[in-house]
Protein backbone atom coordinates (compact mmCIF):
# COMPACT_ATOMS: atom_id res chain seq x y z
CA UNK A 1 23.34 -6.91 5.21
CA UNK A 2 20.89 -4.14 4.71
CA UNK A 3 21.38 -0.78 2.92
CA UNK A 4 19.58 2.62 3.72
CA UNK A 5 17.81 3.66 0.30
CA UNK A 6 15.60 6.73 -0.14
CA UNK A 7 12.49 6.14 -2.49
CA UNK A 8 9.29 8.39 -3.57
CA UNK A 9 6.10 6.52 -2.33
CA UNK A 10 2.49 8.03 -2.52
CA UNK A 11 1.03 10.16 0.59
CA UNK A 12 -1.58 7.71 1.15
CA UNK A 13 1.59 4.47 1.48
CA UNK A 14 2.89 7.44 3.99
CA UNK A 15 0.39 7.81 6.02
CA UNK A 16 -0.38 3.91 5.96
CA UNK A 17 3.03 3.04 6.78
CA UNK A 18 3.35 5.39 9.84
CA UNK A 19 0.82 3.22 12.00
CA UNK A 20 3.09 0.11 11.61
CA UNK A 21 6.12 -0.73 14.20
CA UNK A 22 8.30 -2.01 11.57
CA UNK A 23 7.92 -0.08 8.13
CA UNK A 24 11.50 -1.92 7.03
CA UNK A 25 10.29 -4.90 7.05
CA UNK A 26 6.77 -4.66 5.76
CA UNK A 27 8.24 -2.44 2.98
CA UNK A 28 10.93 -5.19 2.70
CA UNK A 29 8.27 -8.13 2.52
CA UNK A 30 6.46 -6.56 -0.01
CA UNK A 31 8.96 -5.96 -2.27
CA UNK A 32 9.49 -10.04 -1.89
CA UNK A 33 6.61 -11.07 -2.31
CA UNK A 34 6.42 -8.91 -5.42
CA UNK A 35 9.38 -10.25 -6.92
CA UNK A 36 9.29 -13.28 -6.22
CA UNK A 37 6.52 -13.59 -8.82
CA UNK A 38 2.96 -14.26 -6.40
CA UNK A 39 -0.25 -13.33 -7.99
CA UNK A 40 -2.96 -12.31 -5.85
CA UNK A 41 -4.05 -10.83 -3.06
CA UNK A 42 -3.42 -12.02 0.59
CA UNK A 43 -6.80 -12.94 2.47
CA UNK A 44 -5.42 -11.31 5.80
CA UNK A 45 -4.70 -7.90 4.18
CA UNK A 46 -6.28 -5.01 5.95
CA UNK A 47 -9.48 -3.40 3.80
CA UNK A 48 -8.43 -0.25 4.33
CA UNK A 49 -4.63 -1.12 3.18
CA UNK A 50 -6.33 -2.49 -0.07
CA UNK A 51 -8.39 0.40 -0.59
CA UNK A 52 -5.65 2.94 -0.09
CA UNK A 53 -4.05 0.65 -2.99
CA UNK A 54 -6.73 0.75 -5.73
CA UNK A 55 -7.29 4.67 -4.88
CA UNK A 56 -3.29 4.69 -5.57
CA UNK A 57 -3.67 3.04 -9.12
CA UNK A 58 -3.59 5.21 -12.20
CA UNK A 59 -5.89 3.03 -13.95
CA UNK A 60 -8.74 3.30 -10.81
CA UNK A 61 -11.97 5.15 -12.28
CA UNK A 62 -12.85 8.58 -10.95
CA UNK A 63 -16.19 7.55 -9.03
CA UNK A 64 -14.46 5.20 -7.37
CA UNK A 65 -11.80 7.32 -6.10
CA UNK A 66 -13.97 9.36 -4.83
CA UNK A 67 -15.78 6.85 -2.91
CA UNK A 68 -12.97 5.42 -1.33
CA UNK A 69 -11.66 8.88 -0.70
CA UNK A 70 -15.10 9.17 1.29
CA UNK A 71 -14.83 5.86 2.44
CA UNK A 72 -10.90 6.83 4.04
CA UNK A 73 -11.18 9.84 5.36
CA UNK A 74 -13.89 8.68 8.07
C-alpha cells in the first residue's frame, strides 16, 4: 500500500530529484537503505548527487561550499 506524504527537502534534493523518472521510488529506496542501518556510500552514486549532499550538510566547511557551489552550477 503506499500513502501520499508531503515533506520539506532542500532546493538542491529538488532540483536533483526533478531529472529522475521515478522520484517515489528513489526517495522510497533511500529512505530503506537508510533505515535499514547500511553505512557507506554506494560506488555507483552519481558525483554530482554526492556533492549536492555534502554542500547540503550543516557541518560542510564554508570553502568547500563554495567550491562545490562553483563546481554545480557549471
Amino acid at each position: 500500500m503506499k500513502v501520499n506524504k508531503t515533506l520539506s527537502l532542500d532546493y538542491s534534493i529538488v532540483q536533483e530529484l526533478k531529472s529522475m523518472n521515478n522520484q517515489s521510488a528513489f526517495v522510497n529506496a533511500a529512505i530503506l537503505k537508510r533505515m535499514s542501518g547500511i553505512k557507506g556510500v554506494d560506488k555507483d552514486i552519481d558525483t554530482r548527487i554526492l556533492m549536492r549532499a555534502l554542500y547540503a550538510r550543516l557541518d560542510c566547511p564554508a570553502f568547500l561550499k563554495k567550491a562545490l557551489d562553483l563546481e554545480l552550477k557549471r
